[in-house]
N, C-alpha and C. Protein backbone atom coordinates (compact mmCIF):
# COMPACT_ATOMS: atom_id res chain seq x y z
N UNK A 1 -57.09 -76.20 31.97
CA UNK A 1 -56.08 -75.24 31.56
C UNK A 1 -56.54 -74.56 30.25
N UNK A 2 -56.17 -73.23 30.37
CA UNK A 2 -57.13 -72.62 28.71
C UNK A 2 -55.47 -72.55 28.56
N UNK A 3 -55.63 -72.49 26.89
CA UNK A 3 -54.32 -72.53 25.92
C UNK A 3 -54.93 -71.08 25.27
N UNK A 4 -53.57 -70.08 25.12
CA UNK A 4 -53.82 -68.98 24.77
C UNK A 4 -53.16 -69.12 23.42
N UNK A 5 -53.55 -68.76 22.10
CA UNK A 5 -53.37 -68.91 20.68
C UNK A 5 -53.19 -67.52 20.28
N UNK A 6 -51.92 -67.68 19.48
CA UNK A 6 -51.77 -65.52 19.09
C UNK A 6 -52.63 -65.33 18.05
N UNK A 7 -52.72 -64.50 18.15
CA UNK A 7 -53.26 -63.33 16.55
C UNK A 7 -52.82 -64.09 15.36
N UNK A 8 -53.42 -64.01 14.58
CA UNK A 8 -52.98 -64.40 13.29
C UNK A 8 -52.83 -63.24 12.48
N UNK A 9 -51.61 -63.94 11.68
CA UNK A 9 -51.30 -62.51 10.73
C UNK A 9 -52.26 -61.64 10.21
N UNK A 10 -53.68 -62.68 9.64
CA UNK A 10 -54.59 -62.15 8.65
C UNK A 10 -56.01 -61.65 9.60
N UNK A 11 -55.60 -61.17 11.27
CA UNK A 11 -56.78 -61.44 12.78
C UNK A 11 -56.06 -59.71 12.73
N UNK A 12 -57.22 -58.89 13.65
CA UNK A 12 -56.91 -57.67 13.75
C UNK A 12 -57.75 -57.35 15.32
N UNK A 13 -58.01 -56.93 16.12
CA UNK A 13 -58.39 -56.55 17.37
C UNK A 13 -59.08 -55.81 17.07
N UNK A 14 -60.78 -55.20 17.20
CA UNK A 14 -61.64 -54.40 17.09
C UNK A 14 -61.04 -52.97 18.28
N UNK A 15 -60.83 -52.29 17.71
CA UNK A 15 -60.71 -50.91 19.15
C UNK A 15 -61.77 -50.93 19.83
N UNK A 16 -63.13 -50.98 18.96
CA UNK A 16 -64.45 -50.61 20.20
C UNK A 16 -65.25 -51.79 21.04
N UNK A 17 -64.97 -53.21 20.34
CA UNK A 17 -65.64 -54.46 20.77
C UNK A 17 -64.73 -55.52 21.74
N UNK A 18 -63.16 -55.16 21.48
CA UNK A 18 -62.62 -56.36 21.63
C UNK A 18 -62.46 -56.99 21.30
N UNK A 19 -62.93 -57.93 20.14
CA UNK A 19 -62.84 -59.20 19.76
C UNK A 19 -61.97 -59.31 18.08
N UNK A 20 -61.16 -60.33 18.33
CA UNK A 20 -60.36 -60.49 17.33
C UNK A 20 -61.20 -61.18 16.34
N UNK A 21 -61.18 -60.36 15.14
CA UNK A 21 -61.84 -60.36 13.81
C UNK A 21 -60.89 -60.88 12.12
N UNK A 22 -61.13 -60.96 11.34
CA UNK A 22 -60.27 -61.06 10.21
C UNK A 22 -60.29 -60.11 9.60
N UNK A 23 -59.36 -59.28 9.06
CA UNK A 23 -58.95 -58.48 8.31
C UNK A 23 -60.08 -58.03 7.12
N UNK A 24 -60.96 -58.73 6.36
CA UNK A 24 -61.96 -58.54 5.69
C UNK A 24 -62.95 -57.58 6.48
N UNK A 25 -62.77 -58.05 7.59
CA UNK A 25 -64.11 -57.10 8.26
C UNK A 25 -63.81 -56.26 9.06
N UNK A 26 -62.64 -55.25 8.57
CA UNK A 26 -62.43 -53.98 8.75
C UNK A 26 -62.94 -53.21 8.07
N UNK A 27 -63.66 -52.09 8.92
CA UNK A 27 -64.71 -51.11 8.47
C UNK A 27 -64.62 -49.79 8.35
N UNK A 28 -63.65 -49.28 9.29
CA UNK A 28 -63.21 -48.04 9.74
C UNK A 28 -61.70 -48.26 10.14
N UNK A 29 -60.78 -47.54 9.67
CA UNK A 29 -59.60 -46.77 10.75
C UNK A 29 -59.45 -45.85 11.12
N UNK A 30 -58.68 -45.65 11.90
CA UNK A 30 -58.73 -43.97 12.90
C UNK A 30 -57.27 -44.24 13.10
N UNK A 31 -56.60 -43.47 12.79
CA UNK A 31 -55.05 -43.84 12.70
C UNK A 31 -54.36 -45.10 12.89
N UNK A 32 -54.16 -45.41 13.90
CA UNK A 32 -53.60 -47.23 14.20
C UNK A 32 -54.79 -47.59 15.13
N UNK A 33 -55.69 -47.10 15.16
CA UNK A 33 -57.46 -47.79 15.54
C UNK A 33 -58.56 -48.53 14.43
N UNK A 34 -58.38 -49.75 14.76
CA UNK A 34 -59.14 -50.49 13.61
C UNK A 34 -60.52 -50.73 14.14
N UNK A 35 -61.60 -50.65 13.20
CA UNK A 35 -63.34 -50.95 13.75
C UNK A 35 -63.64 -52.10 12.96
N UNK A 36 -64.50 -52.69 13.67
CA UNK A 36 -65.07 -54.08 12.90
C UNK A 36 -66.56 -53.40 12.15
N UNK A 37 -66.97 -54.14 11.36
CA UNK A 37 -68.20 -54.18 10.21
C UNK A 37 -69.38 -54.33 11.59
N UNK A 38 -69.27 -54.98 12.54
CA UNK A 38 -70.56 -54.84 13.90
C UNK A 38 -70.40 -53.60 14.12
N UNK A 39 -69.69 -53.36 14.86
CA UNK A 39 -69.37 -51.88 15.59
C UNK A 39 -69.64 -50.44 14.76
N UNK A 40 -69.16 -50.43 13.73
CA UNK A 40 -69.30 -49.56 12.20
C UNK A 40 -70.46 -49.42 11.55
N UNK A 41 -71.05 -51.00 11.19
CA UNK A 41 -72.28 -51.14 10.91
C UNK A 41 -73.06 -50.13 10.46
């Protein structure tokens, strides 16, 4: 059985990768579109 765990307050969703990241490694926004420091790079 997989156990699904929410977002954490301080976790943000990459727009271009998918993958839930921490808030530090936001790189870019685009209105309510957040980019990670990979993707941005």
């Amino acid at each position: 059985m997989i156990q699904v765990i929410p977002q954490a307050i301080d976790e943000f969703t990459c727009y271009s990768c998918i993958l839930v990241r921490r808030r530090s490694q936001i790189a870019l926004r685009k209105g309510t579109h957040a980019f990670c420091t990979d993707c941005e790079g």
